[in-house]
Protein backbone atom coordinates (compact mmCIF):
# COMPACT_ATOMS: atom_id res chain seq x y z
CA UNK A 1 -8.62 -33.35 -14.14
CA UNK A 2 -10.59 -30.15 -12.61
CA UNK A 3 -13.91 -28.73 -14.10
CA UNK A 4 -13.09 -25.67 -16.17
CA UNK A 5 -15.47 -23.24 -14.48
CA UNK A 6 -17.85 -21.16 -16.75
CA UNK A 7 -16.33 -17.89 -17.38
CA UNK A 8 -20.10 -16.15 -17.53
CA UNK A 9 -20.70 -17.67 -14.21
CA UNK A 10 -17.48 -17.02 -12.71
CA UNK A 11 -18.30 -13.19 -13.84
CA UNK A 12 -21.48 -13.21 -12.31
CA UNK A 13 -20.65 -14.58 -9.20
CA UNK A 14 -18.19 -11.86 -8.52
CA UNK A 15 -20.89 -9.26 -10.03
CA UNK A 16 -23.15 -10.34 -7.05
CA UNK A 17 -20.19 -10.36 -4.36
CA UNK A 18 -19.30 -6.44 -5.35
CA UNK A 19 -23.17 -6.05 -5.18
CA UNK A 20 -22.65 -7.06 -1.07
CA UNK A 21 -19.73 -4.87 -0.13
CA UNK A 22 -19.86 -1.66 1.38
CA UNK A 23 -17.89 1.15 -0.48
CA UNK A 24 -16.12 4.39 1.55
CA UNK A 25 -17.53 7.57 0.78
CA UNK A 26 -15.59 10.13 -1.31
CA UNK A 27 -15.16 12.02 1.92
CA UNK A 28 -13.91 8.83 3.65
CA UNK A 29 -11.42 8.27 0.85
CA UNK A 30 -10.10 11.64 0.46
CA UNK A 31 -9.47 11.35 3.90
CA UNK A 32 -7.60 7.81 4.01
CA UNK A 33 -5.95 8.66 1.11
CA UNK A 34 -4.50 11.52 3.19
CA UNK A 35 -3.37 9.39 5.79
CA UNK A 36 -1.54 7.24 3.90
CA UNK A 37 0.36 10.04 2.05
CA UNK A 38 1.20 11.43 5.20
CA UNK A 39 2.05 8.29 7.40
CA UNK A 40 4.57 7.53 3.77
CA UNK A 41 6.00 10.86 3.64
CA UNK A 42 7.20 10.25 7.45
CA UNK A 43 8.89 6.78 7.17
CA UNK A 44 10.51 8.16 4.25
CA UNK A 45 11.96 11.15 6.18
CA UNK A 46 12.88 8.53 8.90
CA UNK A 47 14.90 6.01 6.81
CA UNK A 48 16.13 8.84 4.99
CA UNK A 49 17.71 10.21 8.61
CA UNK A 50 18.81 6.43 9.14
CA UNK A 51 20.66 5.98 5.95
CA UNK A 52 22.70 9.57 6.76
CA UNK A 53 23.43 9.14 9.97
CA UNK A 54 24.49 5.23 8.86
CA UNK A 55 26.52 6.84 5.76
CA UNK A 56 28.30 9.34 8.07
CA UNK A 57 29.28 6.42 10.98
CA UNK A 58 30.55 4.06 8.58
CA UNK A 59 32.73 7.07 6.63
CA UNK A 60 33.88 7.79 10.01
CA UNK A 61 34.96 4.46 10.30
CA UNK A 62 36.57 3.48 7.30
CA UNK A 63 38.23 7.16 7.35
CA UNK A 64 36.35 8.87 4.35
């Protein structure tokens, strides 16, 4: 049966990890943060196009 680990050590640990890592900027994140909304809002328009022009082949189709 596995050690339980120490949850105070376990919470350290990962205290010390954050401590390493490099954090984005508030500049940096306002401006990825754009580029994500913007990179979404465009697939959305795209598979919004695909699922009309879809609906409107298959209703010419099946004669709706």
């Amino acid at each position: 049966m596995a050690d339980i680990p120490n949850p105070a050590q376990f919470l350290n640990e990962a205290w010390l990890e954050l401590k390493k890592s490099t954090w984005l900027s508030r500049q940096q994140a306002i401006g990825s943060t754009g580029v994500v909304l913007t990179l979404v809002a465009i697939v959305a328009v795209y598979i919004a196009g695909v699922d009309f022009l879809l609906s409107l082949i298959m209703g010419a189709l099946l004669g709706r």
